[in-house]
C-alpha atoms as a PDB file:
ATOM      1  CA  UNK A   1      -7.665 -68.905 -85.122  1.00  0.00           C
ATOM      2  CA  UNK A   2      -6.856 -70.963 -82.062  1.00  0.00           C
ATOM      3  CA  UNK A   3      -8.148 -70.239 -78.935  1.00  0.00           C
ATOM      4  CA  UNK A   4      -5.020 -70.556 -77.341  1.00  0.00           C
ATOM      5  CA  UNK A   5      -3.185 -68.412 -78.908  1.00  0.00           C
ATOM      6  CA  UNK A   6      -1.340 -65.490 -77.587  1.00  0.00           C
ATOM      7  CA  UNK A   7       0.572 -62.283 -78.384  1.00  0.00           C
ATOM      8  CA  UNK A   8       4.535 -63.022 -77.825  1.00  0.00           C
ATOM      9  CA  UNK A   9       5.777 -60.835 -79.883  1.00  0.00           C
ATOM     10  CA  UNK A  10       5.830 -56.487 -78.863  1.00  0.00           C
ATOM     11  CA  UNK A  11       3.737 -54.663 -81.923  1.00  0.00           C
ATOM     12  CA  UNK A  12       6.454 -52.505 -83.709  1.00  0.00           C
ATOM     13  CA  UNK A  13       5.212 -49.343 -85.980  1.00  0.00           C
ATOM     14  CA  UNK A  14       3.846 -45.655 -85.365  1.00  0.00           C
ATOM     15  CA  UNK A  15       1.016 -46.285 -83.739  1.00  0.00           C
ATOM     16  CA  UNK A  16       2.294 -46.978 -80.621  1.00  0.00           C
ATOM     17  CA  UNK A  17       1.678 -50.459 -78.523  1.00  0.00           C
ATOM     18  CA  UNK A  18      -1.638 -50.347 -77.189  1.00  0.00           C
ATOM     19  CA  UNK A  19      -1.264 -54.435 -77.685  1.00  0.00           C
ATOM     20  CA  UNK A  20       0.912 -54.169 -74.838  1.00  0.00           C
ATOM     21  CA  UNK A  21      -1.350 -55.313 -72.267  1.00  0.00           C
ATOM     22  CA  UNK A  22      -2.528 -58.585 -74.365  1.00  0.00           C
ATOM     23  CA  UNK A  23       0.212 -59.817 -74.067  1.00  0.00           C
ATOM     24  CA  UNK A  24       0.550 -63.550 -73.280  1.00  0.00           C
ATOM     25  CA  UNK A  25      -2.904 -63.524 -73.461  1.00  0.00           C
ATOM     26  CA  UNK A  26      -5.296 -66.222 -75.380  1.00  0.00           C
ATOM     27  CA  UNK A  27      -7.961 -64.820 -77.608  1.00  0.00           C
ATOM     28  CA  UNK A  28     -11.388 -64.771 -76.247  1.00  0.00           C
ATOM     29  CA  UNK A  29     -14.476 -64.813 -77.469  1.00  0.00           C
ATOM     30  CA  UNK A  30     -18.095 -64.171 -76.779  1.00  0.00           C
ATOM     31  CA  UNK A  31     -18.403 -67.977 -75.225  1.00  0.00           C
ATOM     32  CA  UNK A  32     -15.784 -67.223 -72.946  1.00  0.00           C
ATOM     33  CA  UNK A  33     -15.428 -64.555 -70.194  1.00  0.00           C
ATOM     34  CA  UNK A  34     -12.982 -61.875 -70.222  1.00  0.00           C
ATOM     35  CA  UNK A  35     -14.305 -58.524 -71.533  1.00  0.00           C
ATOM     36  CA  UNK A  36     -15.519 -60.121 -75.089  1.00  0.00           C
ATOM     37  CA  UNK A  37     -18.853 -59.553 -73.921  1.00  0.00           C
ATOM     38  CA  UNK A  38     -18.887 -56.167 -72.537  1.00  0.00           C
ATOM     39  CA  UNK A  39     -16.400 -54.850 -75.562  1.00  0.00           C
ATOM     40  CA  UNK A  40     -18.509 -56.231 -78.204  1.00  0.00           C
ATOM     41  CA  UNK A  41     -15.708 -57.929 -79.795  1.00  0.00           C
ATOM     42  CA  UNK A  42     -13.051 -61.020 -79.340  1.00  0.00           C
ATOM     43  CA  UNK A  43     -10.073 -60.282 -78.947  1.00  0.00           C
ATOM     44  CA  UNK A  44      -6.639 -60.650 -76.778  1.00  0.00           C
ATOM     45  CA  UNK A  45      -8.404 -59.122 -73.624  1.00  0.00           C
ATOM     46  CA  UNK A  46      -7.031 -58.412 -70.184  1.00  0.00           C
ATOM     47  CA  UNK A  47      -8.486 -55.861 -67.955  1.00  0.00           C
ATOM     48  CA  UNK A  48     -10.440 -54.877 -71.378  1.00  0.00           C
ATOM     49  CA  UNK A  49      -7.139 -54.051 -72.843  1.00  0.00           C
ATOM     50  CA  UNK A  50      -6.281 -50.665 -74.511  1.00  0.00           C
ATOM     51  CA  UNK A  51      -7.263 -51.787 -77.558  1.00  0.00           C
ATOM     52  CA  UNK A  52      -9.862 -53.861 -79.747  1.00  0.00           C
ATOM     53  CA  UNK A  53      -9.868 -53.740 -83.659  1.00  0.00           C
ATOM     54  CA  UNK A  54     -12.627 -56.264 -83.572  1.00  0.00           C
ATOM     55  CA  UNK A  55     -15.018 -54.031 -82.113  1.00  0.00           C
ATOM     56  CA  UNK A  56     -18.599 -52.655 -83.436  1.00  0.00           C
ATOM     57  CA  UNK A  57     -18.434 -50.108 -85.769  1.00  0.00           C
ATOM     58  CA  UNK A  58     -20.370 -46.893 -84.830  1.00  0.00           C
ATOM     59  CA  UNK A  59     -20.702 -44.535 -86.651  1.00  0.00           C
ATOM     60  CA  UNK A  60     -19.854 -41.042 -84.071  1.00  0.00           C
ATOM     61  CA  UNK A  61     -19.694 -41.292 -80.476  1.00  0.00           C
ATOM     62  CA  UNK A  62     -22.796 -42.610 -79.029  1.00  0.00           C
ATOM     63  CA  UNK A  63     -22.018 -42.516 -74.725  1.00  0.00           C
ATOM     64  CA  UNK A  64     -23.504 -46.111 -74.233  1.00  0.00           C
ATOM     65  CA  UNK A  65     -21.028 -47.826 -76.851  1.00  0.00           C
ATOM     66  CA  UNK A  66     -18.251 -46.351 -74.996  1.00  0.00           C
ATOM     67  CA  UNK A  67     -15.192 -49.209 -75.197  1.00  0.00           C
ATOM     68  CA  UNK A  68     -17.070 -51.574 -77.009  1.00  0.00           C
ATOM     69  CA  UNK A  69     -16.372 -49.781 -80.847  1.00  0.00           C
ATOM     70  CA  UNK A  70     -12.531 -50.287 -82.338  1.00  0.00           C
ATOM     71  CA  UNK A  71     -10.340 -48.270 -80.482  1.00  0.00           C
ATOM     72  CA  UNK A  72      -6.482 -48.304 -80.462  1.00  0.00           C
ATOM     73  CA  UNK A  73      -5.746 -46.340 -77.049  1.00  0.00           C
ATOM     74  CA  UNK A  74      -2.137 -45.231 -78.110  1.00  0.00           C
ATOM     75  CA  UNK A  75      -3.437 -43.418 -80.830  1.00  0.00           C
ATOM     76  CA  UNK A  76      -5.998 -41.611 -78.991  1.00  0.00           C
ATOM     77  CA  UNK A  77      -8.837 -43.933 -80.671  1.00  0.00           C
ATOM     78  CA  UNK A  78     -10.751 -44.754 -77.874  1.00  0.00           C
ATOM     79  CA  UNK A  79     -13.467 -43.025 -79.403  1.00  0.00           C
ATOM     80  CA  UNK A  80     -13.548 -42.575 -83.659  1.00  0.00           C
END
């Protein structure tokens, strides 16, 4: 995948659209700031975005890998 390139289109299904807030914005990566770090995971980040399927798995909630496992906020996933 490019760096450069962005969500343009809005995510359609029953899920809801936590990709909402990546919008126009270009994938990041661990190299590059913008949350990739902190979440554990590229992705389309902006304010560490509501959601991040690229994440670490863990397996339960553990408190100190709060927001950086996959979480889809819509869906009420921002713990699994």
């Amino acid at each position: 995948m490019d760096s450069d390139e962005e969500i343009k289109e809005p995510f359609t299904g029953d899920a809801g659209d936590s990709l909402y807030s990546s919008r126009d914005q270009i994938f990041t990566t661990y190299d590059r700031s913008n949350c990739a770090v902190d979440r554990m995971g590229a992705w389309w980040h902006k304010d560490c975005t509501d959601s991040n399927l690229f994440g670490m798995y863990v397996n339960g909630w553990v408190t100190s890998m709060a927001g950086k496992g996959i979480y889809w906020k819509t869906c009420g996933w921002l713990r699994y």
